[in-house]
Protein backbone atom coordinates (compact mmCIF):
# COMPACT_ATOMS: atom_id res chain seq x y z
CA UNK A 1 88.17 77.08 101.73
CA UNK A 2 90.64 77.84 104.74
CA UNK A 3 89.75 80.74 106.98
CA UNK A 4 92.67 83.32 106.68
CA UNK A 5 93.31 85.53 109.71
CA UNK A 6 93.13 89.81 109.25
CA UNK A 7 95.19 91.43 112.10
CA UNK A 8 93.49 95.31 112.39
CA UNK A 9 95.89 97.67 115.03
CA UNK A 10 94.79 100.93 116.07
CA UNK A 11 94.56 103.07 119.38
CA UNK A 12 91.08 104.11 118.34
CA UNK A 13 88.01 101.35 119.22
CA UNK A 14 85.86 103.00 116.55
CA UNK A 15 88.79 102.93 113.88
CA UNK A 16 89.20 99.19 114.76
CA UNK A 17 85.32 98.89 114.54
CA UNK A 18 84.98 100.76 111.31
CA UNK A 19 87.57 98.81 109.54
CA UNK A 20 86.25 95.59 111.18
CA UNK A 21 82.85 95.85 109.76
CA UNK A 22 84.61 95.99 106.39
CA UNK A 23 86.59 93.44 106.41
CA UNK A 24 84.36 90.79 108.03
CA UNK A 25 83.53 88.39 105.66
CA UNK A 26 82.45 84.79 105.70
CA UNK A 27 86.01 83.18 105.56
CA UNK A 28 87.61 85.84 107.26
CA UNK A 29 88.52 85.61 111.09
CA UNK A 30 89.27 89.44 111.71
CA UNK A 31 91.21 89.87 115.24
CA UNK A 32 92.31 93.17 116.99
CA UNK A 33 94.87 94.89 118.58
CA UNK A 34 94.90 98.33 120.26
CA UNK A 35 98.71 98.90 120.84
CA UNK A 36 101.43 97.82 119.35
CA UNK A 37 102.25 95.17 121.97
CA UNK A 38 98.73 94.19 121.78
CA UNK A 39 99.54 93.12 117.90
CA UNK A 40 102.79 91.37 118.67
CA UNK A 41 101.21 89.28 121.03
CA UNK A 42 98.75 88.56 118.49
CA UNK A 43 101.54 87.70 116.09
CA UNK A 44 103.09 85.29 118.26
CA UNK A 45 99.95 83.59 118.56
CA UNK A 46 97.97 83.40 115.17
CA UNK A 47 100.04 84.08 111.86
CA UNK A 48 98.14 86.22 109.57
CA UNK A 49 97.19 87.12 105.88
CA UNK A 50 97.47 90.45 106.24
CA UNK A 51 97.70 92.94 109.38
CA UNK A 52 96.74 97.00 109.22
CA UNK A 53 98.74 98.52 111.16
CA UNK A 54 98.01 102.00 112.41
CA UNK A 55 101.40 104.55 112.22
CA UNK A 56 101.14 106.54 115.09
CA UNK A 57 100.16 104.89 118.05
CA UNK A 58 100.83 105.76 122.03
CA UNK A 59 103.41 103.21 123.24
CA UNK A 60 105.26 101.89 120.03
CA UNK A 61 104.63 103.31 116.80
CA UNK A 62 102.97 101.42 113.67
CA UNK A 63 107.10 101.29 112.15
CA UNK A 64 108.92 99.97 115.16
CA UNK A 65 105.93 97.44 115.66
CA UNK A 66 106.25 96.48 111.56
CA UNK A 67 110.10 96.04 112.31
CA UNK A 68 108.90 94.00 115.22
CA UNK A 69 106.81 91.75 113.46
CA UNK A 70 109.24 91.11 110.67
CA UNK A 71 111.86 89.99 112.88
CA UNK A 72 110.26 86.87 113.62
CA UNK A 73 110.37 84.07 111.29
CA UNK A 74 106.69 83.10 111.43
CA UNK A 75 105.81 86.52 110.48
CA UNK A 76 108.53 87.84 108.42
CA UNK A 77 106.59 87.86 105.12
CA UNK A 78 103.52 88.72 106.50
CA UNK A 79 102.00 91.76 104.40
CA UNK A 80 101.40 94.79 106.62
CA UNK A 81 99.42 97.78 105.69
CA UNK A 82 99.93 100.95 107.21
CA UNK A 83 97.13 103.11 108.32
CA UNK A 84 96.94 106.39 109.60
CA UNK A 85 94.37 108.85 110.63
C-alpha cells in the first residue's frame, strides 16, 4: 500500500504531539508544522492526504493559511481540517 502523508499545524508542541501519537500509524508518514508558514512550506514540498490545521495561530491564522494552501494547484483539493483549542 502507498504511504499517504498527514500534515498536523498548531502553535502548541504538545497539541502537535497529542494529535501525532494518534494519527501515527504504519502507512502513515505524519509531518508537522508550527505556524502557518511552517505548513505552506510543507505544502510546497510534500502534497498531502489530509492536513489539520489549527484556527488561531500567531503569525497567519488557520483561514488565511487554508486560503493559502488552496491557491496552489498541487494542493487545491487537499482536505483540510480545522482545529482549534
Amino acid at each position: 500500500a502507498d504511504i499517504v502523508n498527514i500534515l498536523i499545524v498548531d502553535d502548541l508542541a504538545e497539541k502537535v504531539l497529542v494529535l501525532k501519537s494518534i494519527l501515527e500509524e504504519p502507512g502513515q508518514n505524519v509531518l508537522t508544522a508550527y505556524s502557518g508558514t511552517e505548513a505552506l512550506r510543507q505544502a510546497l514540498e510534500h502534497e498531502f492526504a489530509v492536513i489539520l490545521l489549527d484556527v488561531n495561530m500567531p503569525d497567519i491564522d488557520g483561514f488565511e493559511t487554508a486560503a493559502l494552501i488552496r491557491r496552489r494547484r498541487k494542493s487545491a483539493h487537499t482536505p483540510i481540517i480545522f482545529i482549534t483549542g
